[in-house]
Protein backbone atom coordinates (compact mmCIF):
# COMPACT_ATOMS: atom_id res chain seq x y z
CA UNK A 1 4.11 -3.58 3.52
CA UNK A 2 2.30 -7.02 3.04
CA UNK A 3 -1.50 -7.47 4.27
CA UNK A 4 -0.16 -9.72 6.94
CA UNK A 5 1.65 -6.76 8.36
CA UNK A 6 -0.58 -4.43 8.41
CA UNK A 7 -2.52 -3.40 11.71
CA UNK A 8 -4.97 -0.92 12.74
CA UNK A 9 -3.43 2.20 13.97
CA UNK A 10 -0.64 2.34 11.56
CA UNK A 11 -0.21 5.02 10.19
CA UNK A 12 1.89 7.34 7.59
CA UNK A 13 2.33 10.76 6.31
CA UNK A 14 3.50 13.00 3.70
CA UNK A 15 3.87 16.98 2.63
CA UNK A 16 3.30 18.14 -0.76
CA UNK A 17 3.54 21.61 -1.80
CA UNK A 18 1.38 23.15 -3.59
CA UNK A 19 3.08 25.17 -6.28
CA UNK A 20 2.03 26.90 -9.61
CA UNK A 21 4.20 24.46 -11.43
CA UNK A 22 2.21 21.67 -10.09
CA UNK A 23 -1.10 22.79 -10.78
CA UNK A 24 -0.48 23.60 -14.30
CA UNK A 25 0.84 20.42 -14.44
CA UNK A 26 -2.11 18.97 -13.12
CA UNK A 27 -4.40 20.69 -15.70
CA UNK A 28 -2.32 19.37 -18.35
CA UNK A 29 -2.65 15.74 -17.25
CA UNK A 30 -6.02 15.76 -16.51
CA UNK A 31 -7.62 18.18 -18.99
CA UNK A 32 -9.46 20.17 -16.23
CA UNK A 33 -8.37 23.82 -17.32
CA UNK A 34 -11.07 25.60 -15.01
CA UNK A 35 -10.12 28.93 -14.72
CA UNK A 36 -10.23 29.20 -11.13
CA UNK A 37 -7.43 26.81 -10.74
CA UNK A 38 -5.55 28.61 -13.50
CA UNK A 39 -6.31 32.19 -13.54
CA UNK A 40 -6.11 34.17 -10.96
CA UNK A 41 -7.96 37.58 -12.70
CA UNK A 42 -10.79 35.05 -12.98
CA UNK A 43 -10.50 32.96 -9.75
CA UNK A 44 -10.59 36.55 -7.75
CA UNK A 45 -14.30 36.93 -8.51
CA UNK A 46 -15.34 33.80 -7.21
CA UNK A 47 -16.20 32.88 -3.86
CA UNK A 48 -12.58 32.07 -2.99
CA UNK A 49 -11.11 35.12 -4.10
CA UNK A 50 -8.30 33.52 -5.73
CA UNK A 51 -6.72 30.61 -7.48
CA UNK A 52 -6.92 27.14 -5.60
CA UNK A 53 -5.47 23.85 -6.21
CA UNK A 54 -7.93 21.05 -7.97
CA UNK A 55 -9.55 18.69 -5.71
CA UNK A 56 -8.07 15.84 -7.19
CA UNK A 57 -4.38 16.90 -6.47
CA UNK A 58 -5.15 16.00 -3.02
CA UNK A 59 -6.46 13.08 -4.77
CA UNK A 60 -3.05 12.05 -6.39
CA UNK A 61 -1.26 13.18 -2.88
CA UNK A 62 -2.94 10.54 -1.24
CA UNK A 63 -2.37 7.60 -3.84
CA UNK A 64 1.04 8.52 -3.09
CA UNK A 65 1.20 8.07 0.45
CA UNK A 66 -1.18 5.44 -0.06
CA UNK A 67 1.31 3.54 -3.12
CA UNK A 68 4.30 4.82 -1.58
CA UNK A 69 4.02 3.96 2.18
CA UNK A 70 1.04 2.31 3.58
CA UNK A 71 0.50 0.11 2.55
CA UNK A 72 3.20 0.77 -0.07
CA UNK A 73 4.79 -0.61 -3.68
CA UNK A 74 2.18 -3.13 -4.84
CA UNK A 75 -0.76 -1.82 -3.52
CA UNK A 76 -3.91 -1.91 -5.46
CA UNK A 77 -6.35 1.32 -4.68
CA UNK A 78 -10.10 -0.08 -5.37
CA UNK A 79 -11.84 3.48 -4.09
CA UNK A 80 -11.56 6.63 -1.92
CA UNK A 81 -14.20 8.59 -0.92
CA UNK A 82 -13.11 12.40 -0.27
CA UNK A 83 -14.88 15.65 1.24
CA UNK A 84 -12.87 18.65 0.33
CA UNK A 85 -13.77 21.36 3.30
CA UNK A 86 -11.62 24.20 2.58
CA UNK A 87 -9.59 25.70 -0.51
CA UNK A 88 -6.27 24.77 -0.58
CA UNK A 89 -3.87 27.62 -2.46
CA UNK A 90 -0.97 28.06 -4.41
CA UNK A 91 1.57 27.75 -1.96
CA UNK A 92 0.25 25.67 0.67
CA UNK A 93 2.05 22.70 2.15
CA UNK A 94 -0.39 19.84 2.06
CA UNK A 95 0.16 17.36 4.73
CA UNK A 96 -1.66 14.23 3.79
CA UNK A 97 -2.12 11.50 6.80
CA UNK A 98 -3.27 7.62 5.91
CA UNK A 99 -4.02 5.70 9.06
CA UNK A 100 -5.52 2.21 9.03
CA UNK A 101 -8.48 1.53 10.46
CA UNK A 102 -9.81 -2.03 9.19
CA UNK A 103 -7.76 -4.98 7.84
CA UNK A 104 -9.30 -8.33 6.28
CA UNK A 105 -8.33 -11.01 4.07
CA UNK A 106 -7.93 -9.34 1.07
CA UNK A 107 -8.42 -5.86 2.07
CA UNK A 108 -7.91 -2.79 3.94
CA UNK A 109 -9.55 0.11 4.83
CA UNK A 110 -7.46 3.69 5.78
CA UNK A 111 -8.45 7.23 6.60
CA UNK A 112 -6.89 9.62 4.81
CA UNK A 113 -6.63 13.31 5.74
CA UNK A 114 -5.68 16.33 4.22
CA UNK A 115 -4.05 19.81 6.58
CA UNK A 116 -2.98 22.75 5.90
CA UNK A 117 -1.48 23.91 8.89
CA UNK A 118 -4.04 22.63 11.49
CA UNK A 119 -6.85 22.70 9.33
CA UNK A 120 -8.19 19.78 7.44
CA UNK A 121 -8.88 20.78 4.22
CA UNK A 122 -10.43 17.15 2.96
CA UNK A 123 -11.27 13.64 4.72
CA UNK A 124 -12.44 10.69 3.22
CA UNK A 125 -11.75 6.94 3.21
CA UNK A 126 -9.32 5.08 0.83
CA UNK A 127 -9.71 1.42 0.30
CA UNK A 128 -6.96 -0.91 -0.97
CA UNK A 129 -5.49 -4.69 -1.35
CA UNK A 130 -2.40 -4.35 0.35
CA UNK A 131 0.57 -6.23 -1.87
CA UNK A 132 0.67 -9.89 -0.92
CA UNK A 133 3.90 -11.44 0.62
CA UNK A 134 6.42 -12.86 -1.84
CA UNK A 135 6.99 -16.54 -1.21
CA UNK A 136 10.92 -16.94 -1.92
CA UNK A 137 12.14 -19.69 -3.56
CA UNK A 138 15.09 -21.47 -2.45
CA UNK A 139 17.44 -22.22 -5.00
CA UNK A 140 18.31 -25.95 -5.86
């Protein structure tokens, strides 16, 4: 969606799930092989008795919905910030919400939440230049 068609209020959403498969992945990618995403003997003894997902996955969830669908293909993301409130867990379903809530010239601003169930599990703010509007040419 082009700058000029975005508006305050939109909104989109997505749900990831968060498997075993996908956080292994994750670790690969990123190098982060802390144990309590990875090993569950480990990830018992801490305080959240068990393996949870890296805070960053939600990170990637939300550059999808962010590159995806709103604003969409083209979009540029400049900076998000992001509280994480709550472990999320192997085998959660993730639903990750961006909703628009400023829009300039170059610019715009989105909220971008993170549930499990009801629960928010992370908030923060995303900021992005929305893809520009391709000027067509007409053939001659």
């Amino acid at each position: 969606m082009d700058r000029d068609a975005l508006a305050v209020g939109q909104s989109a959403e997505r749900t990831f799930s968060v498997t075993d498969e996908r956080v292994r992945a994750f670790a690969e990618v990123s190098e982060d092989h802390n144990p309590v995403h990875l090993d569950e003997g480990y990830a018992a003894k801490t305080l959240f008795r068990g393996r949870v997902a890296h805070g960053m996955l939600l990170g990637g969830f939300i550059s999808a919905v962010l590159g995806d669908a709103l604003p969409g293909p083209g979009s540029i993301y400049l900076g998000q910030t992001v509280e994480f409130l709550h472990p999320v867990r192997i085998g959660d379903q993730v639903k990750v919400k961006a909703t628009v809530t400023a829009v300039d010239r170059a610019r715009a601003t989105l909220e971008t939440l993170c549930l499990v169930g009801d629960v928010v599990v992370a908030r923060g703010e995303a900021t992005v230049i929305p893809p520009r509007r391709r000027k067509t040419q007409e053939a001659s």
